[in-house]
Protein backbone atom coordinates (compact mmCIF):
# COMPACT_ATOMS: atom_id res chain seq x y z
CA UNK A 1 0.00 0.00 0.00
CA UNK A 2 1.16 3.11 -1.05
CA UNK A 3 -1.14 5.20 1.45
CA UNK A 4 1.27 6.37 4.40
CA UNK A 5 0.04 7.59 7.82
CA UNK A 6 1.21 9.65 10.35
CA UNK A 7 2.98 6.61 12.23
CA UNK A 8 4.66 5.85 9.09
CA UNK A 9 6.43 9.50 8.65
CA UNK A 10 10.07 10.22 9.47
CA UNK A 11 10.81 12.44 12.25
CA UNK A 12 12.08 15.06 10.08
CA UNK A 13 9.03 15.46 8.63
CA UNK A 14 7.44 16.46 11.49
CA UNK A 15 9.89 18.76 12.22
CA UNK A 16 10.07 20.81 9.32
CA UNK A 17 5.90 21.07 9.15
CA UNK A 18 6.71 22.29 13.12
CA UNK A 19 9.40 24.64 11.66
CA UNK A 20 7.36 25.63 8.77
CA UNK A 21 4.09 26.40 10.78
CA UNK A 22 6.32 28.59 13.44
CA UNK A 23 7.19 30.67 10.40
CA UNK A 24 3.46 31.24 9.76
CA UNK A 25 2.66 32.02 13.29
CA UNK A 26 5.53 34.43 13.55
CA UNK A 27 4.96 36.19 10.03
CA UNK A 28 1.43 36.39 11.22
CA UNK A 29 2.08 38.14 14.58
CA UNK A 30 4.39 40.48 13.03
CA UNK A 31 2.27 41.23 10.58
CA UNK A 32 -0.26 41.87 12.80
CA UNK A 33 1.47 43.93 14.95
CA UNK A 34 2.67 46.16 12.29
CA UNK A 35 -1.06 46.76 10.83
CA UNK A 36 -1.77 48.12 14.28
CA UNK A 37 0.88 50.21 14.28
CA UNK A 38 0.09 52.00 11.11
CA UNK A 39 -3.44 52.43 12.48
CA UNK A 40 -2.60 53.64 15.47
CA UNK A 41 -0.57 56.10 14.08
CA UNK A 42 -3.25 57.53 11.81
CA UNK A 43 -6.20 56.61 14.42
CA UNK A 44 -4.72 57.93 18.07
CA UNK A 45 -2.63 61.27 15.70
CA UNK A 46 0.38 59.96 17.53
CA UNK A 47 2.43 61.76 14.21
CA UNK A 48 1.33 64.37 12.30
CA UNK A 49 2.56 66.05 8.45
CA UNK A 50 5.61 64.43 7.02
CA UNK A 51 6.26 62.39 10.23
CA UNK A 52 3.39 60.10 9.51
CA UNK A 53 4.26 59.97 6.36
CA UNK A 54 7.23 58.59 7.38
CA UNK A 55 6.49 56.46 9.68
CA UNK A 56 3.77 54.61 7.28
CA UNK A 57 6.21 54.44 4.81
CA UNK A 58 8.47 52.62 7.45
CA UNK A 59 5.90 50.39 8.56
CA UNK A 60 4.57 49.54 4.89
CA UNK A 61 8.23 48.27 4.00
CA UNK A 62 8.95 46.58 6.86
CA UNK A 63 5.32 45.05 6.21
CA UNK A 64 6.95 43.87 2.85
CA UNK A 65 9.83 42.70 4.09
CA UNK A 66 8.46 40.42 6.82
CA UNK A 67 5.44 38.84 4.00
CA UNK A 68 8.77 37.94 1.77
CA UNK A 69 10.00 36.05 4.64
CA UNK A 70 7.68 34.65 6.59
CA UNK A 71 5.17 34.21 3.80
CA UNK A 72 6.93 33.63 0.83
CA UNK A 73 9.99 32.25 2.55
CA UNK A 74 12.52 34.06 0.47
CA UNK A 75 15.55 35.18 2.37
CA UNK A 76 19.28 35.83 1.43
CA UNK A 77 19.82 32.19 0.84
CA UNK A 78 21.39 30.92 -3.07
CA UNK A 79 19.26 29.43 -3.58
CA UNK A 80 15.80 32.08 -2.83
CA UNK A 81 18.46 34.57 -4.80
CA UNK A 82 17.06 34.21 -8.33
CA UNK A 83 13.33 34.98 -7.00
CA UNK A 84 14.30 38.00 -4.97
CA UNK A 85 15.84 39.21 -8.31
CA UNK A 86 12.05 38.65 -9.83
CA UNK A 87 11.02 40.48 -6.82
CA UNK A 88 13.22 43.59 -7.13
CA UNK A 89 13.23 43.99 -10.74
CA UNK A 90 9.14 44.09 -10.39
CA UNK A 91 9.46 46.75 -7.60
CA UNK A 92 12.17 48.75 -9.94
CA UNK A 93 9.32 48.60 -12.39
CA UNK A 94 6.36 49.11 -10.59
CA UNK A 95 8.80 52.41 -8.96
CA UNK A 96 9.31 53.87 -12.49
CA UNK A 97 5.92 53.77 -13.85
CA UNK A 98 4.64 55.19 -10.30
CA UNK A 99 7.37 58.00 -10.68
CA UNK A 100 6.60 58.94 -14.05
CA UNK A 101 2.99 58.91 -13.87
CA UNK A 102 3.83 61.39 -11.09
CA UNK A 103 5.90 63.43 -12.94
CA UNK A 104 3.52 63.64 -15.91
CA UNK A 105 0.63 64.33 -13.78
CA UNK A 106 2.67 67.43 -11.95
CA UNK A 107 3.92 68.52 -15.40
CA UNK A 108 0.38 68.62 -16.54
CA UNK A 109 -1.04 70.60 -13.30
CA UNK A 110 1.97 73.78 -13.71
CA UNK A 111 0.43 73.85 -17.16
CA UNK A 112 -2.59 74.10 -16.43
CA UNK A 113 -1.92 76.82 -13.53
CA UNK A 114 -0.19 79.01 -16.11
């Protein structure tokens, strides 16, 4: 039989799933923890201006940062290197349209205030 139970699965098995799910659980905390923050910072006013800004901005990238690990389990490693490539190339994409649609749309409003 071909059908293999718990009984029959090697130790190391059940330790990676144990390693695997304490990833999950600590991704999720994290994760958690940093949605609050940003809420709290807009909710309670604890910044104002540029400072919250800031501080969003800060929170929003290490947001990121912990969903690639914890998530997507891509860290420095060889062999996670040719997906965190993907990863940034998309972001350096993503970051020029953004900037450029930004630039166009400021172009167009001094324009249109002349």
């Amino acid at each position: 039989m071909s059908n293999r139970g718990p009984a029959d699965t090697p130790p190391s098995e059940y330790e990676d799933e144990g390693r695997e799910r304490l990833s999950y659980v600590v991704g999720l905390v994290l994760a958690l923890l940093l949605t609050t923050g940003a809420f709290a910072v807009v909710w309670l006013d604890l910044l104002s201006g540029g400072a919250a800004l800031a501080a969003l901005g800060l929170l929003a990238l290490v947001q990121a940062v912990v969903h690639l690990r914890y998530f997507l389990h891509i860290d420095l490693a060889r062999s996670h290197r040719d997906d965190l490539l993907l990863i940034l190339f998309t972001v350096l994409i993503l970051l020029i349209m953004v900037s450029g649609t930004i630039w166009i749309l400021y172009d167009q409003h001094i324009r249109m205030m002349a």
